[in-house]
Protein backbone atom coordinates (compact mmCIF):
# COMPACT_ATOMS: atom_id res chain seq x y z
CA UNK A 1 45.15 3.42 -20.81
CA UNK A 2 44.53 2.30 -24.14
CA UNK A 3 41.79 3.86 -26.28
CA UNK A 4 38.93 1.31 -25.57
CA UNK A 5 39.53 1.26 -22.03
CA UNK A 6 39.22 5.48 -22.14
CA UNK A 7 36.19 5.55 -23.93
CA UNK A 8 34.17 2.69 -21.76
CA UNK A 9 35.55 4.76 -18.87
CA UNK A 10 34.55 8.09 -20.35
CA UNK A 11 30.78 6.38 -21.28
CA UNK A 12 30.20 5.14 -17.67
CA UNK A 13 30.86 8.77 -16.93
CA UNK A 14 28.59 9.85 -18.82
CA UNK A 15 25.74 7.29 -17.76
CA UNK A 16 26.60 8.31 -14.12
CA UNK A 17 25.80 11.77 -15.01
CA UNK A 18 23.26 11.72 -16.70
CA UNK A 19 21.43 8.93 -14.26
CA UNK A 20 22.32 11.84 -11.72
CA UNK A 21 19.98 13.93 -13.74
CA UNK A 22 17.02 11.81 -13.70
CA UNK A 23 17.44 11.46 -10.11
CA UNK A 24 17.12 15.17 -9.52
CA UNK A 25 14.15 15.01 -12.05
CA UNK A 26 11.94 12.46 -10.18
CA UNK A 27 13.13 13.51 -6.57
CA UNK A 28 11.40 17.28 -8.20
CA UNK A 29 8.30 15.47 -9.49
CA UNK A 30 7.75 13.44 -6.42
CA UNK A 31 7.22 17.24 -4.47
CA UNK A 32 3.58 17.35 -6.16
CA UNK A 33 2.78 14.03 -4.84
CA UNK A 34 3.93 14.76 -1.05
CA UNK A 35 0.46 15.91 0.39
CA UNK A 36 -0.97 12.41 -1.14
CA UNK A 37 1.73 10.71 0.10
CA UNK A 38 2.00 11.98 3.46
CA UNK A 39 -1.91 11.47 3.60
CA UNK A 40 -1.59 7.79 2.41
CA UNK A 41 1.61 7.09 5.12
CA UNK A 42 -1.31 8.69 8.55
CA UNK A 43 -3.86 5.99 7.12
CA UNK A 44 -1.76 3.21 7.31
CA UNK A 45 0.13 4.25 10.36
CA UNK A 46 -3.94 4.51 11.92
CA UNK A 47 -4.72 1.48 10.80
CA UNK A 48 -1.53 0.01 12.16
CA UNK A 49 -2.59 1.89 15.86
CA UNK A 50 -5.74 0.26 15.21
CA UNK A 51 -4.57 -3.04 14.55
CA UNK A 52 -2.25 -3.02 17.51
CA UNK A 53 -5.41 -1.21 20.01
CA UNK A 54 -8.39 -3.31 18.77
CA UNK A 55 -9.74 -2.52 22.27
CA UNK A 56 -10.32 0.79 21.45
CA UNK A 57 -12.25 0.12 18.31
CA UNK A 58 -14.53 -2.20 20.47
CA UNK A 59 -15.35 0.70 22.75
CA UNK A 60 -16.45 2.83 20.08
CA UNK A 61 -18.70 0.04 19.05
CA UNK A 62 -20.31 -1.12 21.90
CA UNK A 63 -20.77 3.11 22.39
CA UNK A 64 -22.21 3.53 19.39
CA UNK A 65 -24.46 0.37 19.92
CA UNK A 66 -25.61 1.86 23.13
CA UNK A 67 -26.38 5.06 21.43
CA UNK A 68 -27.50 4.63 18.03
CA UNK A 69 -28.51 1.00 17.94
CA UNK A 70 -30.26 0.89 14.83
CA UNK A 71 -27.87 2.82 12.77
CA UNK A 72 -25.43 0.72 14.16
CA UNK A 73 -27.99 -2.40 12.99
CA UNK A 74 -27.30 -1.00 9.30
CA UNK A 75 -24.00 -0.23 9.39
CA UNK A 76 -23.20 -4.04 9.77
CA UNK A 77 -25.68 -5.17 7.78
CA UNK A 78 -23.81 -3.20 4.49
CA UNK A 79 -20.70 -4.19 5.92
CA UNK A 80 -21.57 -7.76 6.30
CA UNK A 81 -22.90 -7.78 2.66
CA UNK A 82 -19.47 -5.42 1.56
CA UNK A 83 -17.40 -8.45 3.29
CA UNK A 84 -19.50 -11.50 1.47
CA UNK A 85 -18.53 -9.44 -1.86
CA UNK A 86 -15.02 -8.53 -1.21
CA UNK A 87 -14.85 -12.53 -0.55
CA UNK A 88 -16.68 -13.45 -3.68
CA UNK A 89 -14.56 -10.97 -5.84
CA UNK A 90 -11.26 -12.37 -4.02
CA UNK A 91 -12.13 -16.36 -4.58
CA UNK A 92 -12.91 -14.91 -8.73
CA UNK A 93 -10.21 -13.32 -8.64
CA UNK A 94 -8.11 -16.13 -7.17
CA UNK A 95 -9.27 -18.61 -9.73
CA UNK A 96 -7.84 -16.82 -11.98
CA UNK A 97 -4.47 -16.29 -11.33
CA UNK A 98 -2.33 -19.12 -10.38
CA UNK A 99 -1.28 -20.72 -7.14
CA UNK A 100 2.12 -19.64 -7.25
CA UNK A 101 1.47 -16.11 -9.03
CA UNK A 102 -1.72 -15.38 -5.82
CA UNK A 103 0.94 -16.57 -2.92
CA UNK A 104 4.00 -14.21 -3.99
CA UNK A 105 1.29 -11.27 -4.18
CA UNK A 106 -0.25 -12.33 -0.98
CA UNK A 107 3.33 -12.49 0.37
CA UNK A 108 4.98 -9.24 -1.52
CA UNK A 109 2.25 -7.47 0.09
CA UNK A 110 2.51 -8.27 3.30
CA UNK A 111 5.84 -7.85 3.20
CA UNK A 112 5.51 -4.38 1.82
CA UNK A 113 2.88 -3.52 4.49
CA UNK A 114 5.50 -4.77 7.57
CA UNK A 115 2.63 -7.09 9.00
C-alpha cells in the first residue's frame, strides 16, 4: 500500500469511528424523548383503529345524541366552524406554496403516515 492509499484508508477509519460515536450519542438522547414518542405512536395507531372501525365512532355519536342532544348540538357547531377554518387556512396556505412544492408534501405525508 502506498502512503496515500494508507492514509485515505486510515481517515475512513477514523470517520467510521467517530460516526459510531454520534450514533451512540443520539440513540442516548432519543431515551428522554421515549414517553413522547411512545405517546405520539398510541394516537396514531387510535386513529388508525378509528379510521379502519368508523362504525364504532358512529355509535358513540348517535349515543351521545340520544343522551346529551344539545351538547352534542354545540359540539358540531365549533367543529363545523373549526373545519370551515382549517379549510380557509389550508386554501391560504396552498396559494402560497406552489403546485408542485403542495403535491410532494401532500404525498410525503401520506406516505409517511402509511395511508
Amino acid at each position: 500500500m502506498n502512503s496515500k492509499t494508507l492514509e485515505l484508508v486510515l481517515r475512513k477509519q477514523r470517520v467510521q469511528f467517530a460516526s459510531e460515536h454520534l450514533r451512540r450519542n443520539f440513540v442516548n438522547h432519543l431515551g428522554s424523548l421515549s414517553p413522547a414518542l411512545d405517546t405520539a405512536d398510541r394516537l396514531c395507531a387510535g386513529a388508525l383503529w378509528l379510521r379502519r372501525h368508523p362504525h364504532v365512532l358512529i355509535g358513540i355519536g348517535m349515543a351521545l345524541i340520544v343522551a346529551r342532544p344539545r351538547r352534542v348540538i354545540g359540539w358540531v357547531r365549533r367543529a363545523l366552524i373549526g373545519w370551515q377554518m382549517w379549510r380557509k387556512l389550508r386554501d391560504t396556505v396552498t396559494h402560497k406554496i406552489t403546485p408542485k412544492t403542495y403535491n410532494n408534501l401532500r404525498s410525503n405525508s401520506a406516505a409517511h403516515r402509511g395511508w
